[in-house]
PDB file of N, CA and C in Angstrom:
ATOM      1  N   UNK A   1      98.294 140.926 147.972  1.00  0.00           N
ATOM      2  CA  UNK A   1      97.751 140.876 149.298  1.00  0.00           C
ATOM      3  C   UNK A   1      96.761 139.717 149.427  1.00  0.00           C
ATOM      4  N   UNK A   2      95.795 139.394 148.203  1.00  0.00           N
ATOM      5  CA  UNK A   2      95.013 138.308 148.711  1.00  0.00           C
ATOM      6  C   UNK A   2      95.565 137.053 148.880  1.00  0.00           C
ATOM      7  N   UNK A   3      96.987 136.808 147.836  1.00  0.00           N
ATOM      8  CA  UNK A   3      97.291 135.845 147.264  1.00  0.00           C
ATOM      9  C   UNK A   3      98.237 135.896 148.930  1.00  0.00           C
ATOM     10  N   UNK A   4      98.110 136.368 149.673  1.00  0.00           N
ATOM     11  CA  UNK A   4      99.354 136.198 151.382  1.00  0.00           C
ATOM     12  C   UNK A   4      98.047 135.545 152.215  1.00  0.00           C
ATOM     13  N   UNK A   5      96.910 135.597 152.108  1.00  0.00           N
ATOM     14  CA  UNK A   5      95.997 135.267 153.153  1.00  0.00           C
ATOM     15  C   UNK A   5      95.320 134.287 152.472  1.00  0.00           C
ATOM     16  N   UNK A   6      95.465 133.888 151.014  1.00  0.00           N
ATOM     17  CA  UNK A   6      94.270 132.975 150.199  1.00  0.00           C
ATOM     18  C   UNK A   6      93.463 133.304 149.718  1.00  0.00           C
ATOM     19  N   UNK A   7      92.738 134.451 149.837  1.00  0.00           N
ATOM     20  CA  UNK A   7      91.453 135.077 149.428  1.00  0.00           C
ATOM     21  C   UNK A   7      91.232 135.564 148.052  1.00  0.00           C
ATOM     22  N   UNK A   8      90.070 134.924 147.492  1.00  0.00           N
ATOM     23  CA  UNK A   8      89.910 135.131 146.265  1.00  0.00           C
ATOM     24  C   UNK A   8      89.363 136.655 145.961  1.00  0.00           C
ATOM     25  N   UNK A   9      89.835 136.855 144.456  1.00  0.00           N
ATOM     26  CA  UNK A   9      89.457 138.399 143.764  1.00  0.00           C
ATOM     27  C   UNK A   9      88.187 137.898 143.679  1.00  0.00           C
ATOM     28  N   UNK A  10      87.562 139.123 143.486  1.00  0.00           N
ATOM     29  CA  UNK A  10      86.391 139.276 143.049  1.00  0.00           C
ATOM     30  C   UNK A  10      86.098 140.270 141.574  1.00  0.00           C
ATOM     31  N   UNK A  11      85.987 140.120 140.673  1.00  0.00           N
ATOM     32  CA  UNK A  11      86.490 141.163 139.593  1.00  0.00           C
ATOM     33  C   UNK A  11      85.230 141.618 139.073  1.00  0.00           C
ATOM     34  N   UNK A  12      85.297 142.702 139.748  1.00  0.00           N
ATOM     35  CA  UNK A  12      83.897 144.098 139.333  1.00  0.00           C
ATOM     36  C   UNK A  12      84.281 144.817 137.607  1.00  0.00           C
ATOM     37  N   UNK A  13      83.177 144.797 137.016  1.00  0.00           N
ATOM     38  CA  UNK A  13      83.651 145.563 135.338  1.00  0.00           C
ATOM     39  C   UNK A  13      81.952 146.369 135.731  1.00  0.00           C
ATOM     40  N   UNK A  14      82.619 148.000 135.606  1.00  0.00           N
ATOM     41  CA  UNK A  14      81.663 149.210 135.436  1.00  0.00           C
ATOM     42  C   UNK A  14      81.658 149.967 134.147  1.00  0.00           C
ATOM     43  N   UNK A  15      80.597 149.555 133.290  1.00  0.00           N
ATOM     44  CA  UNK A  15      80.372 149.812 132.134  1.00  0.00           C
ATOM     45  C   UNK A  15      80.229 151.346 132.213  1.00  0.00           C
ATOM     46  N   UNK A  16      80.622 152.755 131.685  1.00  0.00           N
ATOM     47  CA  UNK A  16      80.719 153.868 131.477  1.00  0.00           C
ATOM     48  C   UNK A  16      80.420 154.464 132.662  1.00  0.00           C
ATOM     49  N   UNK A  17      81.641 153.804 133.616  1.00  0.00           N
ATOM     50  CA  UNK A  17      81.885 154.580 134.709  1.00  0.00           C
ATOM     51  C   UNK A  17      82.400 156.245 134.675  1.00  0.00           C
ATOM     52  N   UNK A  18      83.252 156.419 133.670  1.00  0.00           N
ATOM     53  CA  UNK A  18      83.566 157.814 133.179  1.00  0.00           C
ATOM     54  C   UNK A  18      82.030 158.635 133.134  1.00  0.00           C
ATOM     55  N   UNK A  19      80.959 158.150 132.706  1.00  0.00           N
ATOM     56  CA  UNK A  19      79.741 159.108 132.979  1.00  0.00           C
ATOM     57  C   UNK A  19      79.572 159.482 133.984  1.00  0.00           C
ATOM     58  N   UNK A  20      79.377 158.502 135.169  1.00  0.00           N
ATOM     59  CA  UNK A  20      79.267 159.042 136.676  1.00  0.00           C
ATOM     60  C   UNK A  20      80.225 159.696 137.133  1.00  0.00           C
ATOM     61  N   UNK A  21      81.656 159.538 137.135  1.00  0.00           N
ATOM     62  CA  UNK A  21      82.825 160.310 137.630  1.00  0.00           C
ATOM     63  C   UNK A  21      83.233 160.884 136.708  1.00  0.00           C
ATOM     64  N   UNK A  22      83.261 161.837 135.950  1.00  0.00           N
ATOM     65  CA  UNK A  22      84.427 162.203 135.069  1.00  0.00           C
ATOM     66  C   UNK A  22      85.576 162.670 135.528  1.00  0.00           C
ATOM     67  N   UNK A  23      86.552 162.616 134.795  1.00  0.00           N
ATOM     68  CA  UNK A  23      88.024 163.115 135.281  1.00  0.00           C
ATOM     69  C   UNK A  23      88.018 164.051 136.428  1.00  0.00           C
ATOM     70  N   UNK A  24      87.120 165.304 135.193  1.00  0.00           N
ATOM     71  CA  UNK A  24      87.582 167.005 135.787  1.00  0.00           C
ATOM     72  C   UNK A  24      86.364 167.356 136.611  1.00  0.00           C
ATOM     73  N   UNK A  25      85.597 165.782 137.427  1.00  0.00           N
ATOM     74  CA  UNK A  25      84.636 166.409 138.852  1.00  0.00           C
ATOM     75  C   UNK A  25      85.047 166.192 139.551  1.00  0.00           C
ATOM     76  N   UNK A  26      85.277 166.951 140.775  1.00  0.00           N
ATOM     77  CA  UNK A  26      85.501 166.469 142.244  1.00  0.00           C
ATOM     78  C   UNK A  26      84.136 165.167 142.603  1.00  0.00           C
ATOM     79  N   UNK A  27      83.679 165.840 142.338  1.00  0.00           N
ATOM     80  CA  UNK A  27      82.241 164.802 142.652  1.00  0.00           C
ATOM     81  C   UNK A  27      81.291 163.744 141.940  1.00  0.00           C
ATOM     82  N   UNK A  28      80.270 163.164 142.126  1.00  0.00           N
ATOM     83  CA  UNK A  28      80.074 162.374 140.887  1.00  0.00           C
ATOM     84  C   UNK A  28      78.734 163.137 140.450  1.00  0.00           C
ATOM     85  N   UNK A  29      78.250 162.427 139.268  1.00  0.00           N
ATOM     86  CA  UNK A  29      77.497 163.667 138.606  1.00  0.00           C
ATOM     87  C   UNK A  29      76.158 163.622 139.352  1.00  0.00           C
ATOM     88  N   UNK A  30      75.136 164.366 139.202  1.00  0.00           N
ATOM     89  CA  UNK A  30      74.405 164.658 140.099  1.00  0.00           C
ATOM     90  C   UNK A  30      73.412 162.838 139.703  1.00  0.00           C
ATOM     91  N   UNK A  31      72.526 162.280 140.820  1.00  0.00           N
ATOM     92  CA  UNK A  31      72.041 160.809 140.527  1.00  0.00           C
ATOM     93  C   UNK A  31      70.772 161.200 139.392  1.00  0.00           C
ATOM     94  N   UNK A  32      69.979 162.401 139.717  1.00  0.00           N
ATOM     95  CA  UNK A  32      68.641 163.066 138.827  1.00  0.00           C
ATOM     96  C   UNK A  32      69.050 162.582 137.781  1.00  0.00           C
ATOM     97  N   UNK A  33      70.238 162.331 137.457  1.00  0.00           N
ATOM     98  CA  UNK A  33      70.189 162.264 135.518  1.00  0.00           C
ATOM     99  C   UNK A  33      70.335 160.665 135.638  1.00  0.00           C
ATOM    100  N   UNK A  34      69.643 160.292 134.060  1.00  0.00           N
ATOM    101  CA  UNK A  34      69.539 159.406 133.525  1.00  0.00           C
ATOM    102  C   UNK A  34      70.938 158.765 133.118  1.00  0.00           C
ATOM    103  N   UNK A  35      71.838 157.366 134.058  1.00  0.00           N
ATOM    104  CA  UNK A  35      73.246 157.104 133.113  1.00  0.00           C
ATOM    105  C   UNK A  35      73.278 155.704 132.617  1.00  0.00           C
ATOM    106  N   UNK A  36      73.902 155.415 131.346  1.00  0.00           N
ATOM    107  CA  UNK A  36      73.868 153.751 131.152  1.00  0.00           C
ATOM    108  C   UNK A  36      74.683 153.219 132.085  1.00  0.00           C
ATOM    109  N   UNK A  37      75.308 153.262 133.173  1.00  0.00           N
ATOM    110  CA  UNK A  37      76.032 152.544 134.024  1.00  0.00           C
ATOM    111  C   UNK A  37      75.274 151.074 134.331  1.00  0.00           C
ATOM    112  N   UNK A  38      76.656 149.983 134.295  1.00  0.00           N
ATOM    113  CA  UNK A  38      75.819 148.638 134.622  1.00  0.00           C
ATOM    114  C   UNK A  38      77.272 148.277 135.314  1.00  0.00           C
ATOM    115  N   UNK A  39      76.560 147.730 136.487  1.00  0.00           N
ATOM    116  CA  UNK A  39      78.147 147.013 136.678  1.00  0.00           C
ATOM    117  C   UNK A  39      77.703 145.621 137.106  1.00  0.00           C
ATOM    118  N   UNK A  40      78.967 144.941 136.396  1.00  0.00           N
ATOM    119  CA  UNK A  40      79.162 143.246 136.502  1.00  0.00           C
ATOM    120  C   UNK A  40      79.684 142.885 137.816  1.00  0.00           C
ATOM    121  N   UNK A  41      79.184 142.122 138.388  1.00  0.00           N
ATOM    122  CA  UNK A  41      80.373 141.450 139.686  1.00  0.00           C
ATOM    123  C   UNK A  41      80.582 139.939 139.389  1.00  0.00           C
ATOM    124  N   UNK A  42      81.875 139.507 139.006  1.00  0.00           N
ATOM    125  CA  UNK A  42      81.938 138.210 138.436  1.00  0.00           C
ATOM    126  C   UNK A  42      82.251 137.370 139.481  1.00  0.00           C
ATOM    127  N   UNK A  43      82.639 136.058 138.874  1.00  0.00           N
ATOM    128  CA  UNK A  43      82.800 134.986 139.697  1.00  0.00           C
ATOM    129  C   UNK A  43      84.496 135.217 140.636  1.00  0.00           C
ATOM    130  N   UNK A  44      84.330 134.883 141.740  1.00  0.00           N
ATOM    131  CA  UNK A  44      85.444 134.774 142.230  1.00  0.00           C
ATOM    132  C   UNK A  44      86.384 134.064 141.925  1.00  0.00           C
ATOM    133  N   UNK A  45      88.028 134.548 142.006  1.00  0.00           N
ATOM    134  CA  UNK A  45      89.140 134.187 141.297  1.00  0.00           C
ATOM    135  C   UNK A  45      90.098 133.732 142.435  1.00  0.00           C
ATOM    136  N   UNK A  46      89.972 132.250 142.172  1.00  0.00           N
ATOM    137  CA  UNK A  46      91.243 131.848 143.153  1.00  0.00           C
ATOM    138  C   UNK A  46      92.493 132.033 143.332  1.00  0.00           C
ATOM    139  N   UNK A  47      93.320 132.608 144.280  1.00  0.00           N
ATOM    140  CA  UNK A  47      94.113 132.802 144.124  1.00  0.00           C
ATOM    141  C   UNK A  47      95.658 131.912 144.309  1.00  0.00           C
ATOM    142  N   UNK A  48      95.126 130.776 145.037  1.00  0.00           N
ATOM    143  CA  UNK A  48      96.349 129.841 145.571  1.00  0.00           C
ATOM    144  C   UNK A  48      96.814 129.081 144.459  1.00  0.00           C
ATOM    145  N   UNK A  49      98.150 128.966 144.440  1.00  0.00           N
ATOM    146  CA  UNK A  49      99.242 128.536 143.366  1.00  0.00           C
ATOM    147  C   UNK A  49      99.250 129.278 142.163  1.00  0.00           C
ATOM    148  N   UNK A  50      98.980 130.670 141.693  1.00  0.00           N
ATOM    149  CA  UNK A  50      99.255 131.364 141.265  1.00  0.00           C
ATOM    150  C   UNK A  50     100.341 132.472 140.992  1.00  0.00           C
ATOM    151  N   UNK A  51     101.148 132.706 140.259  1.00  0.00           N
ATOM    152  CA  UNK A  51     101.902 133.882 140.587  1.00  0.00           C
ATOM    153  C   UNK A  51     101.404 135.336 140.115  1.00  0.00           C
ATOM    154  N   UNK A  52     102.328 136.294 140.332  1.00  0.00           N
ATOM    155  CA  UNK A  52     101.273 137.672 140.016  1.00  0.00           C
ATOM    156  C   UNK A  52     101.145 137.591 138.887  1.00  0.00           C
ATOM    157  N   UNK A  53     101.940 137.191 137.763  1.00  0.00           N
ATOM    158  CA  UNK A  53     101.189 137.817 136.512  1.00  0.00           C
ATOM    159  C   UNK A  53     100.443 136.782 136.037  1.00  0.00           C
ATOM    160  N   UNK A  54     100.263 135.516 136.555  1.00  0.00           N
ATOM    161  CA  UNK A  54      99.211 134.751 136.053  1.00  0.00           C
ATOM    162  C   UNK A  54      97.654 135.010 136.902  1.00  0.00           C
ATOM    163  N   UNK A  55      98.046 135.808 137.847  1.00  0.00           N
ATOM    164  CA  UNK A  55      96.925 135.862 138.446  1.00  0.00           C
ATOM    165  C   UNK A  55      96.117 137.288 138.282  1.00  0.00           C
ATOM    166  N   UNK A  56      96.775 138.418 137.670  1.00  0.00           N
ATOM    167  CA  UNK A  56      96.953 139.846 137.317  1.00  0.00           C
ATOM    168  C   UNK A  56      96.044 139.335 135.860  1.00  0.00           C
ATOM    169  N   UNK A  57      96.579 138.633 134.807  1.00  0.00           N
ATOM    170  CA  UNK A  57      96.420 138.381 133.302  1.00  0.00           C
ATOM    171  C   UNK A  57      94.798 137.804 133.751  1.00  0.00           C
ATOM    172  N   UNK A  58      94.184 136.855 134.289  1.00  0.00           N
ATOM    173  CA  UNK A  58      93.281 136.302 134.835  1.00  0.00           C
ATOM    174  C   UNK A  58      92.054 137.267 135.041  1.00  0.00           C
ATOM    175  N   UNK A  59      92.643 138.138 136.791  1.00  0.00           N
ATOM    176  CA  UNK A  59      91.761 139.154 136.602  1.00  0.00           C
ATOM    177  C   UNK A  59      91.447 140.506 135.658  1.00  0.00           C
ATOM    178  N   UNK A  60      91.964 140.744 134.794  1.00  0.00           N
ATOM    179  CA  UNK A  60      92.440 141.436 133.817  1.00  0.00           C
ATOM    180  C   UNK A  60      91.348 140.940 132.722  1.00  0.00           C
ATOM    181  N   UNK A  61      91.687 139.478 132.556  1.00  0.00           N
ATOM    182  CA  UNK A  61      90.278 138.867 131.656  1.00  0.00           C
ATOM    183  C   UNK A  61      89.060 139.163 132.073  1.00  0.00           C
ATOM    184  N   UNK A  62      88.946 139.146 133.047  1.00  0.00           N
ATOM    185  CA  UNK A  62      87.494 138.784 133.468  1.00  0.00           C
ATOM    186  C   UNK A  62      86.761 140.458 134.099  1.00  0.00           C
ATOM    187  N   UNK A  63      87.797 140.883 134.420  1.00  0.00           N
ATOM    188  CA  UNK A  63      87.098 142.454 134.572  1.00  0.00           C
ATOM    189  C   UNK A  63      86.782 142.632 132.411  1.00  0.00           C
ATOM    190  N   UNK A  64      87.604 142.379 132.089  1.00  0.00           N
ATOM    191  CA  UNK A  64      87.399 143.242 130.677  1.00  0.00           C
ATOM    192  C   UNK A  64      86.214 142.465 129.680  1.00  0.00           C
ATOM    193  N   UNK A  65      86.301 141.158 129.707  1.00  0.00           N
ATOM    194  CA  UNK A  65      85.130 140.666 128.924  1.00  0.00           C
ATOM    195  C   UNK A  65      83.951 141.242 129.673  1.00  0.00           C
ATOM    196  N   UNK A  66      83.522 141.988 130.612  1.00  0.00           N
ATOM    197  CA  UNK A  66      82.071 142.261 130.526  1.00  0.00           C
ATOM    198  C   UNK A  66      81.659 143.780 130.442  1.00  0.00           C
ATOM    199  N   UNK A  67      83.228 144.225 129.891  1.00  0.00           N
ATOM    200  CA  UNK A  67      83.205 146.257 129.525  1.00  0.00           C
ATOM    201  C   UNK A  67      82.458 146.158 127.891  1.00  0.00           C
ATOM    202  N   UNK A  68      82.089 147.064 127.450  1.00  0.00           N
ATOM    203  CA  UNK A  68      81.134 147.181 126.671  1.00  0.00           C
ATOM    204  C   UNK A  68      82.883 147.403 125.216  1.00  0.00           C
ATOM    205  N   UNK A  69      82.727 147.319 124.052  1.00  0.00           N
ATOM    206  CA  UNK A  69      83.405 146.907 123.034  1.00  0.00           C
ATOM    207  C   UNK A  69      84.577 148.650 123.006  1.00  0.00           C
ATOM    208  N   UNK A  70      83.996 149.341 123.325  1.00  0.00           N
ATOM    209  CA  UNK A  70      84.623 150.730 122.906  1.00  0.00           C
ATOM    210  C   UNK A  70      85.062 150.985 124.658  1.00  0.00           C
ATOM    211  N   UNK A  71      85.274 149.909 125.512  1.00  0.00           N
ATOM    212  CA  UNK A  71      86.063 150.028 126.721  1.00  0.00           C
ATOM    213  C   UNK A  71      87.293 148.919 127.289  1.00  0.00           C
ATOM    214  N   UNK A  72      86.902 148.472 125.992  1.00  0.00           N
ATOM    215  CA  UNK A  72      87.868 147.147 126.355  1.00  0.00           C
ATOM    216  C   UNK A  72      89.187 147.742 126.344  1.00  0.00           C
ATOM    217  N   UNK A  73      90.223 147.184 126.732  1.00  0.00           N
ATOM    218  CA  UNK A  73      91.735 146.967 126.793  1.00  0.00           C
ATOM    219  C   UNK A  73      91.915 146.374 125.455  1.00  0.00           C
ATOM    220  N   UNK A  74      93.073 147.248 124.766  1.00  0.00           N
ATOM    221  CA  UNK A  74      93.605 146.899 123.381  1.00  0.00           C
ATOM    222  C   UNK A  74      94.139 144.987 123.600  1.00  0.00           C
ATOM    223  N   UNK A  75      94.539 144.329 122.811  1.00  0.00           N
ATOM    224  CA  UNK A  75      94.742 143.199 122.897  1.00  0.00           C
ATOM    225  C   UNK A  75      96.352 143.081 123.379  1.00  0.00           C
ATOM    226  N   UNK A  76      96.764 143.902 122.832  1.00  0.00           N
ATOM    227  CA  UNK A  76      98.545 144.295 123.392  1.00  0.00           C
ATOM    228  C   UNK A  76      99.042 145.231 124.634  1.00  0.00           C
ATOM    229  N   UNK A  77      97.709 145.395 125.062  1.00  0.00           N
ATOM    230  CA  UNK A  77      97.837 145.837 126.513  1.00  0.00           C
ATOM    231  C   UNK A  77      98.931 144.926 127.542  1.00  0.00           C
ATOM    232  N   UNK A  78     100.007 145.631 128.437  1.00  0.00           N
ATOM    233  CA  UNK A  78     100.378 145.568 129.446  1.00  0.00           C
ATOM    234  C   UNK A  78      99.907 144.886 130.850  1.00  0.00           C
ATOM    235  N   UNK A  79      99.510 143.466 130.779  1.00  0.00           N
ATOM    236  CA  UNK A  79      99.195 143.673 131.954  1.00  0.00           C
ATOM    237  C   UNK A  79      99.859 142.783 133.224  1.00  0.00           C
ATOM    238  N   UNK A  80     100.942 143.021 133.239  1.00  0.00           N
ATOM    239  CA  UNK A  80     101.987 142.295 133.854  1.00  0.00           C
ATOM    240  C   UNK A  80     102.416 143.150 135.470  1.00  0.00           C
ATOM    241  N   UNK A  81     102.550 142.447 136.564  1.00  0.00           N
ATOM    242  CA  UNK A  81     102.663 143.331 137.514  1.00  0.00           C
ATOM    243  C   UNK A  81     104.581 143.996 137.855  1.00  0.00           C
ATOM    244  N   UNK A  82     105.025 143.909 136.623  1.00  0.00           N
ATOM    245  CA  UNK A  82     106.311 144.057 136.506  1.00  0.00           C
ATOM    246  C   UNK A  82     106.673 145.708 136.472  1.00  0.00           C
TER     247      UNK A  82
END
């Protein structure tokens, strides 16, 4: 969709987002508690002359280099929009 209008990604990485939402809450956990949540908002990702999986593999990088080591994506991860 961005790549039909030009508009660049923006690639957000939320470090132990699973603390605030877990799976099995409807809701997120109450704010009173103390959570390590940090979230990154990186540089914007151009999207013109790109195709999807070069542009998928891209944002894919850049969300994951700023997840903390025990959230990263295995190195043989999938990330092809196929």
């Amino acid at each position: 969709m961005a790549q039909k209008v030009g508009a660049p990604i923006v690639p957000i990485s939320i470090n132990y987002a699973q603390k605030v939402q877990p799976l099995e809450y409807i809701f997120p956990v109450r704010p009173s508690r103390c959570l390590p949540v940090t979230i990154y908002i990186g540089k914007p990702i151009e999207t013109d002359g790109k195709n999807d999986d070069e542009l998928m593999a891209e944002v894919w990088h850049a969300i994951s280099e700023n997840l903390v080591d025990s959230q990263k994506p295995s190195d043989d991860a999938d990330v092809s929009t196929a």
